[in-house]
Protein backbone atom coordinates (compact mmCIF):
# COMPACT_ATOMS: atom_id res chain seq x y z
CA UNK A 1 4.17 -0.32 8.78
CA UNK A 2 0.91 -0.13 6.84
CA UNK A 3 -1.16 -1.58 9.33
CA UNK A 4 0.26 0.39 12.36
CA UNK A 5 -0.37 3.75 10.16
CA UNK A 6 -4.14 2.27 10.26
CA UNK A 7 -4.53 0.92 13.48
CA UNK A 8 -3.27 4.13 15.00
CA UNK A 9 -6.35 6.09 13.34
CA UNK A 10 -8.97 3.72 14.73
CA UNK A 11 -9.33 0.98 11.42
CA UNK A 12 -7.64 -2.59 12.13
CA UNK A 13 -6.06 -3.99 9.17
CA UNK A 14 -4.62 -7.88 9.03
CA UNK A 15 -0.70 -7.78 9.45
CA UNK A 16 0.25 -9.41 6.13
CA UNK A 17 0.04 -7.74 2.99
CA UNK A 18 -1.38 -11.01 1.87
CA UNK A 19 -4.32 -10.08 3.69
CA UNK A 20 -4.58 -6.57 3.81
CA UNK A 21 -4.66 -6.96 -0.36
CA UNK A 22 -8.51 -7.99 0.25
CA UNK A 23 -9.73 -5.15 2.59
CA UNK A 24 -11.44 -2.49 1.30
CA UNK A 25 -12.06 -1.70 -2.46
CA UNK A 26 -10.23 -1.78 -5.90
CA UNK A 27 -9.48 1.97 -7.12
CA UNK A 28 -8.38 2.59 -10.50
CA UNK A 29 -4.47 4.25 -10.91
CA UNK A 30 -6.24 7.53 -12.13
CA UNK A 31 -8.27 7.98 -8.91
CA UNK A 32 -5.03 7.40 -6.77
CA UNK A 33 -5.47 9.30 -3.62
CA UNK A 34 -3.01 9.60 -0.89
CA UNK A 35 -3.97 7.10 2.08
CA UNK A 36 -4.38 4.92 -0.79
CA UNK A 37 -2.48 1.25 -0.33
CA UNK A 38 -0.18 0.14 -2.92
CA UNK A 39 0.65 -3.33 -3.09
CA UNK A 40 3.36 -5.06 -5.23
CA UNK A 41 3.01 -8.21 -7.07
CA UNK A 42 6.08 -10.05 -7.06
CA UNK A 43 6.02 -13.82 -9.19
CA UNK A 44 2.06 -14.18 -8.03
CA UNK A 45 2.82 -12.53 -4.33
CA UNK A 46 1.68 -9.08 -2.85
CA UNK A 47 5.17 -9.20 -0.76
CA UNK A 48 5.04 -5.49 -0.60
CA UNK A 49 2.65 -2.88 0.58
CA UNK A 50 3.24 1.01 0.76
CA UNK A 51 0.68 4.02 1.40
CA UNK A 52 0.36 6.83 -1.31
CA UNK A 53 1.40 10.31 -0.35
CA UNK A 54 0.94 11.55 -3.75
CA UNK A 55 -0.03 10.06 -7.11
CA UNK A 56 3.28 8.95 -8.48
CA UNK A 57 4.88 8.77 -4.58
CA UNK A 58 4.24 6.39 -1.15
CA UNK A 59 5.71 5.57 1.69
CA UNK A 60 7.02 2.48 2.93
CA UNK A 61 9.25 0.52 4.91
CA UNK A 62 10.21 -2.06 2.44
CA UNK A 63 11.84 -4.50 5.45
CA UNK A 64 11.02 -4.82 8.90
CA UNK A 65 13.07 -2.70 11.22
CA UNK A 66 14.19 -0.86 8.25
CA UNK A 67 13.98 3.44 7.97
CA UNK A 68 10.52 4.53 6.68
CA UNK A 69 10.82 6.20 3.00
CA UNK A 70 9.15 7.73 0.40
CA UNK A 71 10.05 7.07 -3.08
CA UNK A 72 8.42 7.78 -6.87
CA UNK A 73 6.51 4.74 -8.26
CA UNK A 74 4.41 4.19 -11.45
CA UNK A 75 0.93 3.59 -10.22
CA UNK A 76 0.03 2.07 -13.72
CA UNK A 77 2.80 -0.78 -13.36
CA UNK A 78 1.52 -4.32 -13.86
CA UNK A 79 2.33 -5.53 -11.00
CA UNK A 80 0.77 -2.75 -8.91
CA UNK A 81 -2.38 -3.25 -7.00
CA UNK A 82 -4.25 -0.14 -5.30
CA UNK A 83 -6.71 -0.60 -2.56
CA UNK A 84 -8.60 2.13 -0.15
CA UNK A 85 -9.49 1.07 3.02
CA UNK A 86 -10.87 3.97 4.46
């Protein structure tokens, strides 16, 4: 989902949140800004990437072919990882 959200504003991102976890730069949970991309850290993985609409809330389609949500998260988590790419 994340990178069609991108690509259909003009900025490619990889396809893999493996990848897409090393574009752009590292932003602090305090500075949270929606657009921002939240990846999860799962046992050494970023399996999981979601776009901030708010700073406790983001968007996400957690599988493939699965309905788009939005959901609370804690943006200070360990295992939370927040990137902006544009």
């Amino acid at each position: 989902m994340v990178s069609s959200v991108y690509e259909a504003t003009g900025f490619v991102m990889p396809r893999t949140s493996e990848n897409q976890v090393n574009v752009g730069m590292a932003v602090d949970a305090g500075n949270l800004q929606p657009g921002d991309c939240v990846f999860f850290n799962k046992g050494g993985d970023y399996g999981h990437v979601a776009i901030a609409i708010s700073d406790h809330e983001i968007v996400e389609a957690p599988k493939r072919g699965t309905t788009v949500s939005v959901r609370s998260f804690d943006p200070y988590a360990s295992n939370v990882t927040i990137r902006r790419v544009a």
